[in-house]
C-alpha atoms as a PDB file:
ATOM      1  CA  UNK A   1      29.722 -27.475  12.357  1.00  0.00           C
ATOM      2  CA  UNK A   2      26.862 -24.588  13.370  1.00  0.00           C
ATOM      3  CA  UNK A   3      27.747 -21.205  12.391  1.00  0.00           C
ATOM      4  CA  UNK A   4      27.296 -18.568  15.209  1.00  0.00           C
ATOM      5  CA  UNK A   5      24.200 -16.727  15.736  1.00  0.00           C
ATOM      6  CA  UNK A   6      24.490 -12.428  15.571  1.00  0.00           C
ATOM      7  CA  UNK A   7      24.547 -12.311  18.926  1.00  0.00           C
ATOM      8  CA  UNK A   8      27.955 -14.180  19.441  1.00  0.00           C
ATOM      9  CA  UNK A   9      29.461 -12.457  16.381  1.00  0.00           C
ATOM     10  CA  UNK A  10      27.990  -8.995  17.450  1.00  0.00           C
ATOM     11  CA  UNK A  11      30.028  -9.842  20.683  1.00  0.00           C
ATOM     12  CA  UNK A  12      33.033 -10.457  19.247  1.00  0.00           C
ATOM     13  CA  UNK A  13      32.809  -7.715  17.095  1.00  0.00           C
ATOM     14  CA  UNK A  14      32.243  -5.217  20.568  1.00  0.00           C
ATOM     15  CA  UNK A  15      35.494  -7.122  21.673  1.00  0.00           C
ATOM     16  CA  UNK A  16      37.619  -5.909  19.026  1.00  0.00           C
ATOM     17  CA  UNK A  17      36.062  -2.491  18.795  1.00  0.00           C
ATOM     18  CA  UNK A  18      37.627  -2.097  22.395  1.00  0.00           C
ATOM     19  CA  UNK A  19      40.913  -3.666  21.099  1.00  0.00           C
ATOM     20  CA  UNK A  20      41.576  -1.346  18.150  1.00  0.00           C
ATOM     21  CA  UNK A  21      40.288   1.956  20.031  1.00  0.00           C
ATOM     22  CA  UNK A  22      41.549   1.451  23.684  1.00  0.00           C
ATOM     23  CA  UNK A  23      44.263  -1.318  22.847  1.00  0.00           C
ATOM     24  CA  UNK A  24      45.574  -0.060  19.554  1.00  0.00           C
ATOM     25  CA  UNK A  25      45.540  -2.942  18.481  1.00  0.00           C
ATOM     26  CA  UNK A  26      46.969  -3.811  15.076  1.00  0.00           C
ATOM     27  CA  UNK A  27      45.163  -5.350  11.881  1.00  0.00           C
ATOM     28  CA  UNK A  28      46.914  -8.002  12.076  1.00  0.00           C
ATOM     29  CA  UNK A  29      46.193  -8.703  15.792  1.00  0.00           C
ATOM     30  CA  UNK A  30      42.154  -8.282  15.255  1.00  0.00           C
ATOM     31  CA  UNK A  31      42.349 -10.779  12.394  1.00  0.00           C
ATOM     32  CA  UNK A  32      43.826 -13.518  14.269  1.00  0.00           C
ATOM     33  CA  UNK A  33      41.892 -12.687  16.927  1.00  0.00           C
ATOM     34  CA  UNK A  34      38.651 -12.791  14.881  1.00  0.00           C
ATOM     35  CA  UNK A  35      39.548 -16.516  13.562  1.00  0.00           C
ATOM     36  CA  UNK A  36      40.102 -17.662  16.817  1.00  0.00           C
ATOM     37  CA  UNK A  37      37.033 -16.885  18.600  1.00  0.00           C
ATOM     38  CA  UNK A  38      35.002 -17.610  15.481  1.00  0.00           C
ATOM     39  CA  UNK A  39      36.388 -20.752  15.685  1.00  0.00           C
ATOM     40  CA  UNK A  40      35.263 -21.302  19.019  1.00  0.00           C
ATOM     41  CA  UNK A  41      32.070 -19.526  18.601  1.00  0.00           C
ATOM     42  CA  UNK A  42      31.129 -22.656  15.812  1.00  0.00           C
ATOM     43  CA  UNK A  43      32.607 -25.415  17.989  1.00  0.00           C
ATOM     44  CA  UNK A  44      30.540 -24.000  20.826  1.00  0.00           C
ATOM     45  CA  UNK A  45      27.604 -23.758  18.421  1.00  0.00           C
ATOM     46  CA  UNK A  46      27.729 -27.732  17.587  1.00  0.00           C
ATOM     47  CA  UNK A  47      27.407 -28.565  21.251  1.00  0.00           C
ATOM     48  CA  UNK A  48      24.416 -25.773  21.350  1.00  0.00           C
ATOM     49  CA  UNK A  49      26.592 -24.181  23.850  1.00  0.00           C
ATOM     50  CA  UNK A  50      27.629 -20.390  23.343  1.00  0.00           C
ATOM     51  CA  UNK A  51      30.096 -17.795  24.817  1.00  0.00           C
ATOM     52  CA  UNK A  52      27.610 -16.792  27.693  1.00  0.00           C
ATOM     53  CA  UNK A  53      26.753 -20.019  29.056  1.00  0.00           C
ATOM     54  CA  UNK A  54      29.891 -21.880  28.462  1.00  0.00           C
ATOM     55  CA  UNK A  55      31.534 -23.578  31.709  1.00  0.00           C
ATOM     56  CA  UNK A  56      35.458 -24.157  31.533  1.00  0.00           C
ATOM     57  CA  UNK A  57      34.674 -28.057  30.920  1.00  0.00           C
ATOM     58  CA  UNK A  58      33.672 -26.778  27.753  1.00  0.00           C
ATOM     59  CA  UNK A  59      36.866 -24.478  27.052  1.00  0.00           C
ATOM     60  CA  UNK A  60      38.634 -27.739  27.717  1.00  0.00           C
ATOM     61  CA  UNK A  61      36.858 -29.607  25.510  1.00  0.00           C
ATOM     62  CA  UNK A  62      37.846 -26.973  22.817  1.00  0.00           C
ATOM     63  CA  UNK A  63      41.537 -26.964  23.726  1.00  0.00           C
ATOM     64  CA  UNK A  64      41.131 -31.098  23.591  1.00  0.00           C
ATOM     65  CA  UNK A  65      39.740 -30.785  20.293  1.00  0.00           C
ATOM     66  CA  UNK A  66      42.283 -28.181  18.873  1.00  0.00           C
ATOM     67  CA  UNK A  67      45.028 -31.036  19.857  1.00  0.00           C
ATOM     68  CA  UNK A  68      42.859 -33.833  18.185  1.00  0.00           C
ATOM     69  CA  UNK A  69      43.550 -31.607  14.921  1.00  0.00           C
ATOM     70  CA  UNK A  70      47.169 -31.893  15.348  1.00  0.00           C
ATOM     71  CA  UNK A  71      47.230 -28.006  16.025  1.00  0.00           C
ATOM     72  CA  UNK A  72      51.103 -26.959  16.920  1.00  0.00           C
ATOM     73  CA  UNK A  73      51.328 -26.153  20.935  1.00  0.00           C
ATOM     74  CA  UNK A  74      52.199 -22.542  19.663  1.00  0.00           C
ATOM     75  CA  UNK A  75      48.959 -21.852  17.792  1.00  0.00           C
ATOM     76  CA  UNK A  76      46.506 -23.632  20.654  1.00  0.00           C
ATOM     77  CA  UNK A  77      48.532 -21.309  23.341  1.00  0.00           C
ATOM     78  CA  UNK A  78      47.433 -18.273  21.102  1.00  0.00           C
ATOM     79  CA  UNK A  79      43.580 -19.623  20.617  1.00  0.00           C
ATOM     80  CA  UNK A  80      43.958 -19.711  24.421  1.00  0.00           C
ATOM     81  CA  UNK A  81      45.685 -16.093  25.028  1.00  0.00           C
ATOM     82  CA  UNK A  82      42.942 -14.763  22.604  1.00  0.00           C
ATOM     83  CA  UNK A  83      39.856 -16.533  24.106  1.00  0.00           C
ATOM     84  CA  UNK A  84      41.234 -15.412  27.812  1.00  0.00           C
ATOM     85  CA  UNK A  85      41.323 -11.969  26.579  1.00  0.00           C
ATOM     86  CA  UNK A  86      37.705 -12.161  25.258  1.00  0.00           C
ATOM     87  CA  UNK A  87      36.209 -14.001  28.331  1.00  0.00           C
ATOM     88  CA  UNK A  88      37.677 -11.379  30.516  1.00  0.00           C
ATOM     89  CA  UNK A  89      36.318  -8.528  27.582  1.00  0.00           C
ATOM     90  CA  UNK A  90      32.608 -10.208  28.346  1.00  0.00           C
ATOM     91  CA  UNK A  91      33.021 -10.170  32.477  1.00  0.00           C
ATOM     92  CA  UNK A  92      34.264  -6.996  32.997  1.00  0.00           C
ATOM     93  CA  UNK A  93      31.071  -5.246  30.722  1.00  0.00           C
ATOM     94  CA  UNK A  94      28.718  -7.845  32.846  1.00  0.00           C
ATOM     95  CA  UNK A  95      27.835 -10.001  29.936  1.00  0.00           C
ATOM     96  CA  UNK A  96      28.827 -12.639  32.729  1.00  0.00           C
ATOM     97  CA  UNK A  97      29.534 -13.651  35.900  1.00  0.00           C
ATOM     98  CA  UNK A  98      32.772 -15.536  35.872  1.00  0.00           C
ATOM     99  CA  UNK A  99      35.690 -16.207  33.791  1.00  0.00           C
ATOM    100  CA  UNK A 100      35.540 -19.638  32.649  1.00  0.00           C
ATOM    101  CA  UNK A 101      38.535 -19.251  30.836  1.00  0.00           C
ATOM    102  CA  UNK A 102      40.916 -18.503  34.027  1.00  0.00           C
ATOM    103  CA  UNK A 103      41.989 -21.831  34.830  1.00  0.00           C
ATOM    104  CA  UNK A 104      42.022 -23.836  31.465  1.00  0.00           C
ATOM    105  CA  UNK A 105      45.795 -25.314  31.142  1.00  0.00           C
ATOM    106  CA  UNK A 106      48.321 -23.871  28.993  1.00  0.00           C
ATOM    107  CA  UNK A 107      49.728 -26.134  25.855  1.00  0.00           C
ATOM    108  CA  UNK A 108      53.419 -26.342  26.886  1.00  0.00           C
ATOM    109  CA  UNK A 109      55.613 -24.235  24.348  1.00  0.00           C
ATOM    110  CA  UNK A 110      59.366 -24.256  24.633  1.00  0.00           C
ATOM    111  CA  UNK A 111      60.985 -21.260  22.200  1.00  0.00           C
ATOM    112  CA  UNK A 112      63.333 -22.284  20.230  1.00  0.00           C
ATOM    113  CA  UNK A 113      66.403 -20.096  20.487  1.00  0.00           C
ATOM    114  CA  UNK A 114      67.115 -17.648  18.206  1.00  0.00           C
ATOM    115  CA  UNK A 115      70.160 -17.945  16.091  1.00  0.00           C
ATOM    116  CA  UNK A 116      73.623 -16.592  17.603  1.00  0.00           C
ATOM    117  CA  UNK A 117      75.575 -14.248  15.885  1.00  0.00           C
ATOM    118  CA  UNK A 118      78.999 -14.030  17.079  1.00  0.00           C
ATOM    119  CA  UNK A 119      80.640 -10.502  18.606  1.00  0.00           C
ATOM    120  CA  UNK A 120      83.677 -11.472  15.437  1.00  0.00           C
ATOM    121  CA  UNK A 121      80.738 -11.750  13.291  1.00  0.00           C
ATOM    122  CA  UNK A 122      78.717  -8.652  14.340  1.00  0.00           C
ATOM    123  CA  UNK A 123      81.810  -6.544  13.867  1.00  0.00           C
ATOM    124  CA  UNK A 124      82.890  -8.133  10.297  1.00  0.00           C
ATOM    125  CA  UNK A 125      79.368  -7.290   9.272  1.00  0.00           C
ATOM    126  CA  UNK A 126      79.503  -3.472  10.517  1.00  0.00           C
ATOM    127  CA  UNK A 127      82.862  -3.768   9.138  1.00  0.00           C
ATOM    128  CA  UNK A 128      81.763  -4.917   5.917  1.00  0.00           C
ATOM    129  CA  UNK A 129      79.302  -1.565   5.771  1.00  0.00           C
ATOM    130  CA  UNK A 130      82.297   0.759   6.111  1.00  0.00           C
ATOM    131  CA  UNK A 131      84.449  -0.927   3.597  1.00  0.00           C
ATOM    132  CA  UNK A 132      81.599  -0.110   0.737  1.00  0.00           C
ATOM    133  CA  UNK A 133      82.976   1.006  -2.241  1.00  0.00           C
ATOM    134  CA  UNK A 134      81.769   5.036  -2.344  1.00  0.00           C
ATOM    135  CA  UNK A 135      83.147   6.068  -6.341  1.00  0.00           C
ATOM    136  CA  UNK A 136      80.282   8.026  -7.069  1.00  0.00           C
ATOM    137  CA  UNK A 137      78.007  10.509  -5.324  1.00  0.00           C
ATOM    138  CA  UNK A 138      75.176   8.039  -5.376  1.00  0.00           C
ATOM    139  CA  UNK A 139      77.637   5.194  -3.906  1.00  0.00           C
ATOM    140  CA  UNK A 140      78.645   7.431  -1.370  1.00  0.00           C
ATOM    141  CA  UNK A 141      74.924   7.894  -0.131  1.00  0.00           C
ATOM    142  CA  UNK A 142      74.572   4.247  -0.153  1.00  0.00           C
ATOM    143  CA  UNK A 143      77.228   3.409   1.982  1.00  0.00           C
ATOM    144  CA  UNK A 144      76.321   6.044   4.666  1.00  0.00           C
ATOM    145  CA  UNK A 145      72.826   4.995   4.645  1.00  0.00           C
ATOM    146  CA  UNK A 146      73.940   1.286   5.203  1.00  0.00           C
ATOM    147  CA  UNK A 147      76.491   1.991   7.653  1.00  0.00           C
ATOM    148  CA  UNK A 148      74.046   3.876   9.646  1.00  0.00           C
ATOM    149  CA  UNK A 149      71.378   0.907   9.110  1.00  0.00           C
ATOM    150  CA  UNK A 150      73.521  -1.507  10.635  1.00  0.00           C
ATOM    151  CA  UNK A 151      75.008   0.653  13.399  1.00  0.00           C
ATOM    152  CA  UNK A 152      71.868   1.565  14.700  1.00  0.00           C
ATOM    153  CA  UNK A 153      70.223  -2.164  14.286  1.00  0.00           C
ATOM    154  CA  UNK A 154      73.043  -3.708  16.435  1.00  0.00           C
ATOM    155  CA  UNK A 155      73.068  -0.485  18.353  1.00  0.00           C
ATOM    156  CA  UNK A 156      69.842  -0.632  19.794  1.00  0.00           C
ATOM    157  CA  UNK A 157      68.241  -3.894  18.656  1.00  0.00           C
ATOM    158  CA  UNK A 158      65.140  -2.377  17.190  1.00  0.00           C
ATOM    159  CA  UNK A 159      62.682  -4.513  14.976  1.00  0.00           C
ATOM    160  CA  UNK A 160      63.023  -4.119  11.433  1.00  0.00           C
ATOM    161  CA  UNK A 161      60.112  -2.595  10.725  1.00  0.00           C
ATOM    162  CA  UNK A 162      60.433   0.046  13.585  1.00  0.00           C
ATOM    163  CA  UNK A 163      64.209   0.832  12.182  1.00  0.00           C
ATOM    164  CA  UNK A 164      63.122   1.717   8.394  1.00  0.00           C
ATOM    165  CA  UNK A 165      60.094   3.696   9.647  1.00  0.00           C
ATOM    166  CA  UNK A 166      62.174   5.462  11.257  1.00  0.00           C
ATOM    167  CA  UNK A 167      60.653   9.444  10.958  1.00  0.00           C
ATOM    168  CA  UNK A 168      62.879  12.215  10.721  1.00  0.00           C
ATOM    169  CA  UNK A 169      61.594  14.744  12.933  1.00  0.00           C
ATOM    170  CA  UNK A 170      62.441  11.954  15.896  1.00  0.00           C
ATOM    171  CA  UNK A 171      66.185  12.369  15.270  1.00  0.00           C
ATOM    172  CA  UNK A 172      68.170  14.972  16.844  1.00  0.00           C
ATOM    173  CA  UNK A 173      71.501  14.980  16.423  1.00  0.00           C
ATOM    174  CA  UNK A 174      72.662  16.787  19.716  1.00  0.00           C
ATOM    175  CA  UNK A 175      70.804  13.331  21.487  1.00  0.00           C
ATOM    176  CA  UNK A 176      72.410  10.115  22.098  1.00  0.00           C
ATOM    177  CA  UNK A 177      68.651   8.499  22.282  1.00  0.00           C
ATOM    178  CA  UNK A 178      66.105   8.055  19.569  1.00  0.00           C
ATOM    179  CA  UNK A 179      61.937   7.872  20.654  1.00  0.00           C
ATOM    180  CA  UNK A 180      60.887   4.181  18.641  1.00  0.00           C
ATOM    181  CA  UNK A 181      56.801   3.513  18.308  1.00  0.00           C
ATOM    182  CA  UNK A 182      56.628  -0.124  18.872  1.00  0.00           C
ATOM    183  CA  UNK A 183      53.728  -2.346  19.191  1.00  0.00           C
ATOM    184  CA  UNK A 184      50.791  -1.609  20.160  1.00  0.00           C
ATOM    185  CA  UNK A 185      51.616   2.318  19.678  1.00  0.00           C
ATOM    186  CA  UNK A 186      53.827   2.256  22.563  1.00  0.00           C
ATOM    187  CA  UNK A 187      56.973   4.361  22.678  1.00  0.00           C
ATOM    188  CA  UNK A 188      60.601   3.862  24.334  1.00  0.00           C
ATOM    189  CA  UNK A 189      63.413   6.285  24.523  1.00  0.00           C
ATOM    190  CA  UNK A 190      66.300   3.723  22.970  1.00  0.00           C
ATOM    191  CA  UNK A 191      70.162   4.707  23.700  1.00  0.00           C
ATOM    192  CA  UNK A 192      72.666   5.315  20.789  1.00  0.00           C
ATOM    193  CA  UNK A 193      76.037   4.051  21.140  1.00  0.00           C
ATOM    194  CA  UNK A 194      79.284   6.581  19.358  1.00  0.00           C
ATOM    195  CA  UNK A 195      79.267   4.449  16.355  1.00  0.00           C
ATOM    196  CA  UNK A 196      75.341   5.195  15.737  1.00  0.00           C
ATOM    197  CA  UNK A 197      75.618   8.387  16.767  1.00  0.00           C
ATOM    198  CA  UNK A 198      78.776   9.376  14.084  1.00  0.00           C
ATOM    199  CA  UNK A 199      76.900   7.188  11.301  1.00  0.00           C
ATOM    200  CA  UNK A 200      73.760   8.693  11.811  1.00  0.00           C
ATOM    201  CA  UNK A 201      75.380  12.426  12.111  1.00  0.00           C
ATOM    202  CA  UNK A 202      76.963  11.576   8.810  1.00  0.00           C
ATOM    203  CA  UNK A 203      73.993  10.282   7.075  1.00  0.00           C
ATOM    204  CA  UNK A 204      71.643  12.982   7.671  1.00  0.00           C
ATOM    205  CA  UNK A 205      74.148  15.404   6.532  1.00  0.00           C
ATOM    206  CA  UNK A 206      74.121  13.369   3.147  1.00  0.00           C
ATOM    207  CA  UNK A 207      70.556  12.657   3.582  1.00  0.00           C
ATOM    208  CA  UNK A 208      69.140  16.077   3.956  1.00  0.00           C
ATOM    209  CA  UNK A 209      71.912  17.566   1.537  1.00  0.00           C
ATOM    210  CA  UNK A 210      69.403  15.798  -1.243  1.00  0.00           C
ATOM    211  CA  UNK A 211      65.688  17.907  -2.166  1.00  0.00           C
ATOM    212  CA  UNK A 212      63.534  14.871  -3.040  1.00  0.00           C
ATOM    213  CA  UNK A 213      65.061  13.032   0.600  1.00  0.00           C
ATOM    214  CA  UNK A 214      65.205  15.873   2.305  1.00  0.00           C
ATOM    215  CA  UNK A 215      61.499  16.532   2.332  1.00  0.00           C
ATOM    216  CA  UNK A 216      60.473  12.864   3.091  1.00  0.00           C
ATOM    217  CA  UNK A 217      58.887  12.437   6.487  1.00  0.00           C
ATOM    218  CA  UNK A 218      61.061   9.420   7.135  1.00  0.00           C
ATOM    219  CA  UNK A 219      65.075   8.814   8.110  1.00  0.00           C
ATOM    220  CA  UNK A 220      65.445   6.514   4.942  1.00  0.00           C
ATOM    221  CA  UNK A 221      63.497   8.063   2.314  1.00  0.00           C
ATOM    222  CA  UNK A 222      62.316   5.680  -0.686  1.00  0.00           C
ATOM    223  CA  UNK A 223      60.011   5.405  -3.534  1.00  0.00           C
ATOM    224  CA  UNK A 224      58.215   2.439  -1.767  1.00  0.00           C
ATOM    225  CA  UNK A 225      54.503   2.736  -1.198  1.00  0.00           C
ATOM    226  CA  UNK A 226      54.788   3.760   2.038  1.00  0.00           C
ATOM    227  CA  UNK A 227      57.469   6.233   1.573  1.00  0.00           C
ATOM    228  CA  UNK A 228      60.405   4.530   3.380  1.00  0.00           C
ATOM    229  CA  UNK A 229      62.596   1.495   2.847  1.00  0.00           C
ATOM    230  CA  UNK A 230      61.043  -1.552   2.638  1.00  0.00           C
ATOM    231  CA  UNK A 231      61.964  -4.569   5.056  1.00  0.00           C
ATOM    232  CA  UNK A 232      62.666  -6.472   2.136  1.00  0.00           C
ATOM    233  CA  UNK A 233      65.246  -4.040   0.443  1.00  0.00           C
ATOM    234  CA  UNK A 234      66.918  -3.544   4.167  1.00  0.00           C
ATOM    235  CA  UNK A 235      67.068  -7.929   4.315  1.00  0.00           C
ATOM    236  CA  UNK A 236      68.714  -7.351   0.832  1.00  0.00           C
ATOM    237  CA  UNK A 237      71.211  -4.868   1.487  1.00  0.00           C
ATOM    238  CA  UNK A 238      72.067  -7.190   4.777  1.00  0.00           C
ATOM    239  CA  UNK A 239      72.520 -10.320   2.729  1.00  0.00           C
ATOM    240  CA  UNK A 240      75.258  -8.782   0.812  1.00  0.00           C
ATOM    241  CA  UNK A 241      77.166  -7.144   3.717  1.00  0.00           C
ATOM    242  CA  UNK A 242      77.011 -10.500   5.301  1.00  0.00           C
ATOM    243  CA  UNK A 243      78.671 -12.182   2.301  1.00  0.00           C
ATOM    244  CA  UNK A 244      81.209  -9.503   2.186  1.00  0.00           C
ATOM    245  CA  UNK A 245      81.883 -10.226   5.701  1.00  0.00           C
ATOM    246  CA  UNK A 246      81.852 -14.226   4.991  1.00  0.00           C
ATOM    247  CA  UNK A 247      78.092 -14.658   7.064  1.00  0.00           C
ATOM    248  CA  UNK A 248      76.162 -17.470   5.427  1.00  0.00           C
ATOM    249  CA  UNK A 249      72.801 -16.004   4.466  1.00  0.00           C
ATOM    250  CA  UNK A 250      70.975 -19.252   6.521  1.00  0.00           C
ATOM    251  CA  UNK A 251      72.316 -17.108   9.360  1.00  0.00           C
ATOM    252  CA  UNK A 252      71.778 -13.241   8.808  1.00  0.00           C
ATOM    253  CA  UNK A 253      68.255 -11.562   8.651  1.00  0.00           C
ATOM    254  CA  UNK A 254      67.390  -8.193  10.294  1.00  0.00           C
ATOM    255  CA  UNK A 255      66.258 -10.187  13.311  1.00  0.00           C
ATOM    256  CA  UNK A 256      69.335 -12.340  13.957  1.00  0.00           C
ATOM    257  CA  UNK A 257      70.885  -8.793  14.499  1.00  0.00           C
ATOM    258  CA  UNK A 258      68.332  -8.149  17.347  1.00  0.00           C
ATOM    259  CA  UNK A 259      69.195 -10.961  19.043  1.00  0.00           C
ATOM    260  CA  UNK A 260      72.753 -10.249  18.937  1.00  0.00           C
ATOM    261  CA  UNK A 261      72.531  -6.754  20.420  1.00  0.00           C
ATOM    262  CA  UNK A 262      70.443  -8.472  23.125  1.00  0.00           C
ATOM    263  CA  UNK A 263      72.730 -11.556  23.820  1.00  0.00           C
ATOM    264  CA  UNK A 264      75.824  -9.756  24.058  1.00  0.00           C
ATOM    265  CA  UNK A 265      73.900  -7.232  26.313  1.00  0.00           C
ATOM    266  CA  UNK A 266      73.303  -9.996  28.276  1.00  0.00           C
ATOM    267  CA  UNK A 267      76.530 -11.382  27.835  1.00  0.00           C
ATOM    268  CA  UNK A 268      78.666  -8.082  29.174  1.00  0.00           C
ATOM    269  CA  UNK A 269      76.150  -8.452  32.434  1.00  0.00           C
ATOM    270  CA  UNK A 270      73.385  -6.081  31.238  1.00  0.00           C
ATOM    271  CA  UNK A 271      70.526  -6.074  33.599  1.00  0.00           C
ATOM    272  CA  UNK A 272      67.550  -8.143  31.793  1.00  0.00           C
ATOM    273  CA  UNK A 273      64.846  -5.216  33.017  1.00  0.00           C
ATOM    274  CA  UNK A 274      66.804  -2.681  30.724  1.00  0.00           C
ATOM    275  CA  UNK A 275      66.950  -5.429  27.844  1.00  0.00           C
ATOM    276  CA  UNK A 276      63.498  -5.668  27.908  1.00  0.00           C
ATOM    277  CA  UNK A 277      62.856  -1.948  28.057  1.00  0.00           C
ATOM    278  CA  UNK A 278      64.975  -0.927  25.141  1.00  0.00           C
ATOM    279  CA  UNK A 279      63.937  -4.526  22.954  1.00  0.00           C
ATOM    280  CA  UNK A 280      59.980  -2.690  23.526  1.00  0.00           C
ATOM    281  CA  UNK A 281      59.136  -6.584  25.318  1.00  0.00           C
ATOM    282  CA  UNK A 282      56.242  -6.262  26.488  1.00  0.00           C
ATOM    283  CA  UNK A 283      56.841  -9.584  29.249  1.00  0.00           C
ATOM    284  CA  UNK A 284      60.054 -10.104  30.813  1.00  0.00           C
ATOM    285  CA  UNK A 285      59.699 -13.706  30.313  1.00  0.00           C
ATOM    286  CA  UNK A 286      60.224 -12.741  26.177  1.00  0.00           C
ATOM    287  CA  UNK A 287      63.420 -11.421  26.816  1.00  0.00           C
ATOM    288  CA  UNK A 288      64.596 -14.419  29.598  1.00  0.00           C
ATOM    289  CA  UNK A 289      65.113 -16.507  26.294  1.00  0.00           C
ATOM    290  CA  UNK A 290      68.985 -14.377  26.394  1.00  0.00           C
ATOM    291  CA  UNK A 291      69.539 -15.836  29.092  1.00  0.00           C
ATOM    292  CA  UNK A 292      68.762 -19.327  27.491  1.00  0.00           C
ATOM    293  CA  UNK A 293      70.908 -18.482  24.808  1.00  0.00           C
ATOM    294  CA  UNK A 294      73.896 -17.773  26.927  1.00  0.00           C
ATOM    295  CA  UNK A 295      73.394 -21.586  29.252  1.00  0.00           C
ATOM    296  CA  UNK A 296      73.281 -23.241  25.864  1.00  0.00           C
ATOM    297  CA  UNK A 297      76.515 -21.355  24.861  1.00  0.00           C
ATOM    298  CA  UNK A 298      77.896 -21.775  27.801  1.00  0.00           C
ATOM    299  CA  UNK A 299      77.324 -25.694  27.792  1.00  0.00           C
ATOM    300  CA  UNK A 300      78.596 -25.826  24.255  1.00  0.00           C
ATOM    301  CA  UNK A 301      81.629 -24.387  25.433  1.00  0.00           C
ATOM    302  CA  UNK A 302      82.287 -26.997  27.765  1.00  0.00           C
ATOM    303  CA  UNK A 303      81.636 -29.573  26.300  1.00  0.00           C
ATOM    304  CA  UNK A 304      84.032 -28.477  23.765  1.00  0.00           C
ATOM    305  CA  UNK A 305      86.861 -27.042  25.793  1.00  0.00           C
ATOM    306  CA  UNK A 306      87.265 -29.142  29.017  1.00  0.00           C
ATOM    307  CA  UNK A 307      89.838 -31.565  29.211  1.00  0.00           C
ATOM    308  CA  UNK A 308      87.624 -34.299  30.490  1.00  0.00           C
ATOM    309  CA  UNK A 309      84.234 -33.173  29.469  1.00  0.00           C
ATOM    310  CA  UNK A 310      84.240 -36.117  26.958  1.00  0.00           C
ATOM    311  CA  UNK A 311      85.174 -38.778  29.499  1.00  0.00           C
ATOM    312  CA  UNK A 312      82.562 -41.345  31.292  1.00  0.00           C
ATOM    313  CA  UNK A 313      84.018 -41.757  35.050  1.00  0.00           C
ATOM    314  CA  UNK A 314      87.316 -41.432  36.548  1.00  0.00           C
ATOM    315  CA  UNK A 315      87.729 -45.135  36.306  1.00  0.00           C
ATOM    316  CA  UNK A 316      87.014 -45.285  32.368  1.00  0.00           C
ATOM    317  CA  UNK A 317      83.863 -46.777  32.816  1.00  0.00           C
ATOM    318  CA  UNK A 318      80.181 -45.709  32.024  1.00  0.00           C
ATOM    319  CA  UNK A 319      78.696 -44.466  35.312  1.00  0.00           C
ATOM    320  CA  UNK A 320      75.193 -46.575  36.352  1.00  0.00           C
END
């Protein structure tokens, strides 16, 4: 296959300039951007076709051809998402004069849904953070810090990596909401419920009782690289509440929380705009998977529970 000439790399290179300065978009998100469109860039290139002159005939082709590899409907919808982004990049600075990337068909994706954690379960695991043993002074810091860990993951349903990043000058204690930088730099004002609130009054007495924590930037200090706890030492500490509570560990991660906080949201009649808002979705339709959750539930329930659910027909025979 033909590798691109400057000019289509030097355009996708003024594309993601705009991403990471007006977008903030993350290094992560201008790699996989980058692959993508360099990987249409040399498909185009082998056709002697390039992003200026292409037609959408030819974006088809390139979708076709992405499902000839065997490509997961997942990855081809985000080649597509990232190419849509670029062709729109290119006609808005008048490097062209369409979009030939508006009407190209999206590879069907259904989300699988996320793994439920029961209300029981929730509360055995929050349970299981208060029932730490606390002998010594150093015990007793780790059992406020993971009490407060949990009660503000299933509090407000925060990503992992926005709840250890956490800083400190965000907090104040006389306000039931903390301000969360999400993705893409954007920030949400995210409710505390009492339990958060007490367990996070109680650790930052402990917390800021200690010099070399006290005068860390972050809520939960550590000696990690980046100065806070890592994802992977907040998975660990998770792990063993959940097997103190009797959770499988196939079941419990950081994000199964999330989901929990937003399904039982959902479940209590929480209105779906307010999920979204305090989740940091960016699309409704991201948080309308809750609402999946709860059908499937739902149906699970019935066919479990109702006295006839298992039958055929009233007359005990298969219906046509």
């Amino acid at each position: 296959m033909a590798d691109m000439t400057p000019d289509m790399s030097g355009q996708i290179d003024l594309f993601l300039d705009m991403m990471a300065a007006e977008r903030d978009a993350s290094a992560h998100t201008i790699s996989a951007y980058r692959r993508d469109l360099v990987r249409l860039g040399n498909f185009l290139m082998s056709r002697g076709d390039n992003f200026l002159t292409v037609e959408p005939s030819g974006l088809s082709d390139f979708m076709a051809h992405l499902s000839a590899e065997k490509m997961a409907n997942s990855s081809a919808a985000r080649h597509l998402s990232s190419l849509r982004h670029f062709f729109k990049f290119l006609l808005i600075e008048d490097m062209r004069g369409q979009n030939p990337s508006e009407n190209i068909a999206r590879p069907s994706t259904e989300r699988p849904l996320p793994k439920l954690l029961s209300l029981a379960e929730t509360e055995a695991l929050i349970g299981a953070a208060h029932n730490l043993p606390a002998r010594t002074h150093a015990e007793q810091g780790d059992k406020l810090r993971s009490i407060c860990l949990v009660e503000i993951l299933y509090a407000s349903g925060l990503r992992v990596s926005e709840l250890v990043s956490l800083p400190r000058a965000g907090i104040q204690q006389s306000q039931p909401v903390i301000i969360v930088r999400g993705k893409g730099g954007r920030e949400r004002m995210v409710p505390l419920s009492p339990p958060a609130q007490r367990a996070l009054a109680d650790w930052l007495i402990w917390r800021d009782s200690q010099k070399p924590l006290a005068a860390s930037l972050f809520l939960f200090p550590s000696r990690s690289r980046q100065g806070y706890l890592t994802r992977q030492r907040f998975a660990q500490i998770l792990l063993q509440l959940g097997a103190a509570a009797g959770i499988s560990d196939k079941k419990l991660s950081p994000h199964v929380v999330r989901h929990a906080f937003a399904t039982h949201l959902v479940e209590h009649g929480a209105d779906l705009r307010a999920v979204q808002q305090m989740l940091g979705h960016a699309d409704i339709s991201t948080t309308q998977i809750y609402t999946a959750v709860l059908d499937e539930r739902k149906r699970r329930l019935l066919d479990h529970a109702h006295p006839l659910a298992k039958r055929t027909s009233l007359s005990g025979d298969d219906e046509a």
